[in-house]
C-alpha atoms as a PDB file:
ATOM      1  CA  UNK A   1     -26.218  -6.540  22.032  1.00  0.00           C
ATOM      2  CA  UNK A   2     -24.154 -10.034  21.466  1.00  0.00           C
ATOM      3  CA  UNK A   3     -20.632  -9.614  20.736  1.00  0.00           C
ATOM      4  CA  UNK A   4     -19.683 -12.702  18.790  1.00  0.00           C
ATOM      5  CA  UNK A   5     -17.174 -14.883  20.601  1.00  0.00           C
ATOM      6  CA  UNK A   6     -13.724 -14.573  19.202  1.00  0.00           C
ATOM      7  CA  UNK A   7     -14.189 -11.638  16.420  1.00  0.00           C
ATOM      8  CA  UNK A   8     -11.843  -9.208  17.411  1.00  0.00           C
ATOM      9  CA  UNK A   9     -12.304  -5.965  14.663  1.00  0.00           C
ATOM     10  CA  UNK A  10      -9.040  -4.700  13.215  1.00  0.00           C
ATOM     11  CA  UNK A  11      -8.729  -1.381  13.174  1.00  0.00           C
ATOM     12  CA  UNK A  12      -6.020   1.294  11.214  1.00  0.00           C
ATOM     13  CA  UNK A  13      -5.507   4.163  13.839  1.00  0.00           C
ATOM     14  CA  UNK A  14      -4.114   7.031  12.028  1.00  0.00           C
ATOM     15  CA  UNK A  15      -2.108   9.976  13.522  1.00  0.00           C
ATOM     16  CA  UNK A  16       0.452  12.711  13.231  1.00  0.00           C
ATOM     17  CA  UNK A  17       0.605  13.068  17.106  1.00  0.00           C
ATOM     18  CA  UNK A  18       1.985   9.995  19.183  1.00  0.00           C
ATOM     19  CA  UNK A  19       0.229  10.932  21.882  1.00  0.00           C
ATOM     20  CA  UNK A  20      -3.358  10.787  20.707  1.00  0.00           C
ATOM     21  CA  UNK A  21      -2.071   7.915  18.425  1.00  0.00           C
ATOM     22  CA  UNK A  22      -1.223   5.924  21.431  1.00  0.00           C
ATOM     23  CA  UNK A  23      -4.472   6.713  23.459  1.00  0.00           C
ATOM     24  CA  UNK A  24      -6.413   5.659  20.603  1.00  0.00           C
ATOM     25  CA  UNK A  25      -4.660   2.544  20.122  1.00  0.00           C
ATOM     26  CA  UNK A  26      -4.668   1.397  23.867  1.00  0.00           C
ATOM     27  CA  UNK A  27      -8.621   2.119  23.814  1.00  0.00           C
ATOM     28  CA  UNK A  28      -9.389   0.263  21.253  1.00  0.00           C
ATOM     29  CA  UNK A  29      -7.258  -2.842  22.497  1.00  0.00           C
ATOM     30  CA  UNK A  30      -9.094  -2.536  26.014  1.00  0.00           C
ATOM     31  CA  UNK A  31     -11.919  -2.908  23.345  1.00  0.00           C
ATOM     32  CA  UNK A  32     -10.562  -6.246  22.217  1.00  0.00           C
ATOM     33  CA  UNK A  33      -9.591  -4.695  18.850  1.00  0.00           C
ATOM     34  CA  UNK A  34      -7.058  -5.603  16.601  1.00  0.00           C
ATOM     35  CA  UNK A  35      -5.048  -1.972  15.980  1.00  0.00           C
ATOM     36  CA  UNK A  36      -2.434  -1.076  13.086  1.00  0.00           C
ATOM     37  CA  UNK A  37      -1.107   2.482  14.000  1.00  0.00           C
ATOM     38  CA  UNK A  38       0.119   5.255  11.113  1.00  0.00           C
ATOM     39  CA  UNK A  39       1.604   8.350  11.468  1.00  0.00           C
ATOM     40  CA  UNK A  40       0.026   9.840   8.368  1.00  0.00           C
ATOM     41  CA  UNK A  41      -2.211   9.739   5.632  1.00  0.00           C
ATOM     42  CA  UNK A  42       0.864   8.043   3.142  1.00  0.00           C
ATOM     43  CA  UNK A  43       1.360   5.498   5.727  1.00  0.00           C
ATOM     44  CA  UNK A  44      -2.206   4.665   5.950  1.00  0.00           C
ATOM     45  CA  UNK A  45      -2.495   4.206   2.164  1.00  0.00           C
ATOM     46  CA  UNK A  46      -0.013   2.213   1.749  1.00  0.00           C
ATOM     47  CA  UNK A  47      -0.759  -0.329   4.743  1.00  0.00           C
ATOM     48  CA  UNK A  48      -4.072  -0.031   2.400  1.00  0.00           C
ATOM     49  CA  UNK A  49      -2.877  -1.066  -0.831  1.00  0.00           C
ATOM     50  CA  UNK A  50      -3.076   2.466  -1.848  1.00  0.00           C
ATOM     51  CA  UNK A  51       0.071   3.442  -2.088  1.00  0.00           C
ATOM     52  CA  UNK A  52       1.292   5.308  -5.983  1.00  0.00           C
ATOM     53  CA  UNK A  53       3.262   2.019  -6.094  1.00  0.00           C
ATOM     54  CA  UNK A  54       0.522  -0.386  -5.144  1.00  0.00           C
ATOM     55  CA  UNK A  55      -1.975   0.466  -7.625  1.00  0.00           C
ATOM     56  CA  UNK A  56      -5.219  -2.319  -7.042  1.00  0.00           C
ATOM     57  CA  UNK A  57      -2.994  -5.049  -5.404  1.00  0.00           C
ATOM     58  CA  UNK A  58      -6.105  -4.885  -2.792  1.00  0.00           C
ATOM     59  CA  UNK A  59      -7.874  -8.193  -2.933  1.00  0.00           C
ATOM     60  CA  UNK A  60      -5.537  -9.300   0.498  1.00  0.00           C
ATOM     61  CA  UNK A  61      -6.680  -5.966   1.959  1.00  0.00           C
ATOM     62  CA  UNK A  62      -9.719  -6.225   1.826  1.00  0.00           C
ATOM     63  CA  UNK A  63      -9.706  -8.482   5.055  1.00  0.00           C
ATOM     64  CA  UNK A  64      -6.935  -6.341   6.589  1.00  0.00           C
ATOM     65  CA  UNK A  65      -9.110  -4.018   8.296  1.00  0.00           C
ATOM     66  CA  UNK A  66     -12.936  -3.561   9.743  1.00  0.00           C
ATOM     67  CA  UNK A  67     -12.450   0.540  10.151  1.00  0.00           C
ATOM     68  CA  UNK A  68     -10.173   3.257   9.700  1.00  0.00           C
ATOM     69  CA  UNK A  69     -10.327   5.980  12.000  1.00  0.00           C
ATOM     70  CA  UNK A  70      -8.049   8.932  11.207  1.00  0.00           C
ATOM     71  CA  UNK A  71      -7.587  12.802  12.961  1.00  0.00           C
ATOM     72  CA  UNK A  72      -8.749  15.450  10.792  1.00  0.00           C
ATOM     73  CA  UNK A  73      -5.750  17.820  10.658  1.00  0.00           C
ATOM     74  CA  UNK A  74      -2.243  16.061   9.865  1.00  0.00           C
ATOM     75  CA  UNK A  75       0.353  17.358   7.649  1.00  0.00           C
ATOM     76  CA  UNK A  76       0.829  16.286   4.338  1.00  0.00           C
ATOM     77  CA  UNK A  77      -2.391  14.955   4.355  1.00  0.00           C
ATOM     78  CA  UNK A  78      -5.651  15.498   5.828  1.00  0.00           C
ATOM     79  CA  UNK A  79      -8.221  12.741   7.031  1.00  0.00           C
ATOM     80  CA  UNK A  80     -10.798  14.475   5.186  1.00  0.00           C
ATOM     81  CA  UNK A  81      -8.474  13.570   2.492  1.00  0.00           C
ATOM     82  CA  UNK A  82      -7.459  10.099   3.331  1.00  0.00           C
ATOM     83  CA  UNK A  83     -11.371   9.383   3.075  1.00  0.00           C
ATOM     84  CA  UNK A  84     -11.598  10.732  -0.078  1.00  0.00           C
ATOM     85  CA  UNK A  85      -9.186   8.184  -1.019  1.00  0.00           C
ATOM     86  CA  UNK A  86     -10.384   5.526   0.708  1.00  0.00           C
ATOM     87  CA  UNK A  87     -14.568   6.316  -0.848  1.00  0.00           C
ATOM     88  CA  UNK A  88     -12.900   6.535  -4.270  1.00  0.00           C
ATOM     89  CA  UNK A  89     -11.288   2.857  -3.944  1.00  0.00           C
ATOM     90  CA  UNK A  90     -13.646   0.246  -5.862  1.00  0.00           C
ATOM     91  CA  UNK A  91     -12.372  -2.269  -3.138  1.00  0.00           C
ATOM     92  CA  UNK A  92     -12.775  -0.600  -0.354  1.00  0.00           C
ATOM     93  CA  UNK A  93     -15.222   1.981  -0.758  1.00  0.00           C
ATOM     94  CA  UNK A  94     -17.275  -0.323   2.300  1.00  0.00           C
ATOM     95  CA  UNK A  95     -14.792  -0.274   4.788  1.00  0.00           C
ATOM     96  CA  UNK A  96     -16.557   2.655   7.338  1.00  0.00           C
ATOM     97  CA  UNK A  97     -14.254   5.386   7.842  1.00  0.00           C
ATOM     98  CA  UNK A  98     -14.514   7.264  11.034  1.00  0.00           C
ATOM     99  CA  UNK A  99     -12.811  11.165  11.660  1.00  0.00           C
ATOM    100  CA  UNK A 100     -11.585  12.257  14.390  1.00  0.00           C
ATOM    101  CA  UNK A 101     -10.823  16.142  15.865  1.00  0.00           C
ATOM    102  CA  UNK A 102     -10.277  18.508  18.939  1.00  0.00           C
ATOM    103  CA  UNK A 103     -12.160  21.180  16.609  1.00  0.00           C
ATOM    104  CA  UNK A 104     -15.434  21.478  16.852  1.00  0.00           C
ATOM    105  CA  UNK A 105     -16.413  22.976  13.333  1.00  0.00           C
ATOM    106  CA  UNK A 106     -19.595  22.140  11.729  1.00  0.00           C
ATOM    107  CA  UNK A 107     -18.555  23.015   8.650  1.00  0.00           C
ATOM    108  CA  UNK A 108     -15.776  20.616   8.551  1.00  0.00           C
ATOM    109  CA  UNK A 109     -18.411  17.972  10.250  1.00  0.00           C
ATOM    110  CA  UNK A 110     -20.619  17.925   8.054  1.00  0.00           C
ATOM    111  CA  UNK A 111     -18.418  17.940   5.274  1.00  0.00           C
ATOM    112  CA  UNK A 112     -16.860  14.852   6.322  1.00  0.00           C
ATOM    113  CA  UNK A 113     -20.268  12.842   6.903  1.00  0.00           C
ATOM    114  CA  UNK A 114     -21.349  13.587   3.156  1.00  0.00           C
ATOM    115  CA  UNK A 115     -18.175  12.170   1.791  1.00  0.00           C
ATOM    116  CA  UNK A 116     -18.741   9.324   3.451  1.00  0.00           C
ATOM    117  CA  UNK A 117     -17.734   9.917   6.698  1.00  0.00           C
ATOM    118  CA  UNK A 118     -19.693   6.969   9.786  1.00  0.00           C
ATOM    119  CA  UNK A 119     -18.824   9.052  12.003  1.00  0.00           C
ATOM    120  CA  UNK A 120     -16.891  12.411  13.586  1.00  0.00           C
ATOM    121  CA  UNK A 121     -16.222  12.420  16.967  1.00  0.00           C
ATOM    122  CA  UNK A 122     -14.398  15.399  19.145  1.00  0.00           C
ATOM    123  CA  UNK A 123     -10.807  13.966  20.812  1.00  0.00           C
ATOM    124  CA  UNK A 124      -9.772  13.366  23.429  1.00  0.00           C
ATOM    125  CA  UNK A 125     -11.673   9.661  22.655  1.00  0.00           C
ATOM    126  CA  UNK A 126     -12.867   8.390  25.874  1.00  0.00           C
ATOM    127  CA  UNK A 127     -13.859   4.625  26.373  1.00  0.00           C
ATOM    128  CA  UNK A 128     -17.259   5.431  25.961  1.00  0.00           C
ATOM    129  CA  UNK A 129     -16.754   6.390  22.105  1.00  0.00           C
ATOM    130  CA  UNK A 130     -14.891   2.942  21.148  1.00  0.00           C
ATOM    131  CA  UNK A 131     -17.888   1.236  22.702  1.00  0.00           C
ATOM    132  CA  UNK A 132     -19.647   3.408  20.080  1.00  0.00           C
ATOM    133  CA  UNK A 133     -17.559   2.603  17.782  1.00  0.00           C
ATOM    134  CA  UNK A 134     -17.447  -1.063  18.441  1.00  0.00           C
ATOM    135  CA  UNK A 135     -21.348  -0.941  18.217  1.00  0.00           C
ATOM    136  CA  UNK A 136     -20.980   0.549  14.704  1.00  0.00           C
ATOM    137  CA  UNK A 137     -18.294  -1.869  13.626  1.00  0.00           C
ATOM    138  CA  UNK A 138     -20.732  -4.985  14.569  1.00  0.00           C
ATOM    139  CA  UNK A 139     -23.115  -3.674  12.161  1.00  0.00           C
ATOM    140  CA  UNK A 140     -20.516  -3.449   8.830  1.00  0.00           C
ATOM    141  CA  UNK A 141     -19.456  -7.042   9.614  1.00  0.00           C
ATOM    142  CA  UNK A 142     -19.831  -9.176   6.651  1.00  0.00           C
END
């Protein structure tokens, strides 16, 4: 597979735990992503346009990002959630959303994939998953 010269995805990266929040992020650069980081689900919403306060200002954010990919358990708000969210959105009901766990429950898998889930994958993320990843993202580019 070609990678285009110069197209560099952005991706949100979304959170609760610094850690895995900054092992995702440094990944996906060594990818040659683009990478917004949020601690939560709110933060990720609103970086979306979502936000209660930001009700369909989304036409600029449409471009923002290529892929979300978000951990399954935070506080506050879930990823399964924060999926929901994003499916629901008229604007950007395309953008692929991606989960991500250390649980291993097929239950929670497969309810994820037929919200509209790309992807679940089990964390740690290893190199070999954002070159998934990056695969996947080549085929949602408009």
């Amino acid at each position: 597979m070609t990678v285009e010269f110069g197209y560099e995805p952005h991706v949100l990266a979304v959170d609760d735990n610094l850690i895995d929040r900054t092992l995702v992020e440094k990944l996906l650069k060594n990818s040659s992503c683009k990478v917004t980081t949020a601690e939560n689900g709110l933060r990720a919403l609103e970086f979306l346009g979502l936000g209660s306060d930001q009700r369909n200002s989304l036409e600029a954010t449409v471009s923002k990002v290529n892929l979300v990919i978000t951990d399954y358990c935070m506080p506050g708000m879930t990823g399964y959630e924060l999926l929901k969210k994003i499916k629901e959105s008229s604007v950007l009901k395309e953008v692929p959303v991606v989960i991500m766990s250390s649980e291993n429950i097929p239950t929670r898998i497969n309810q994820c994939l037929e919200e509209g889930a790309q992807m679940f994958m089990l964390k740690p993320l290893k190199q070999s998953d954002v070159k998934q990843l990056k695969r996947h993202l080549m085929k949602y580019r408009s």
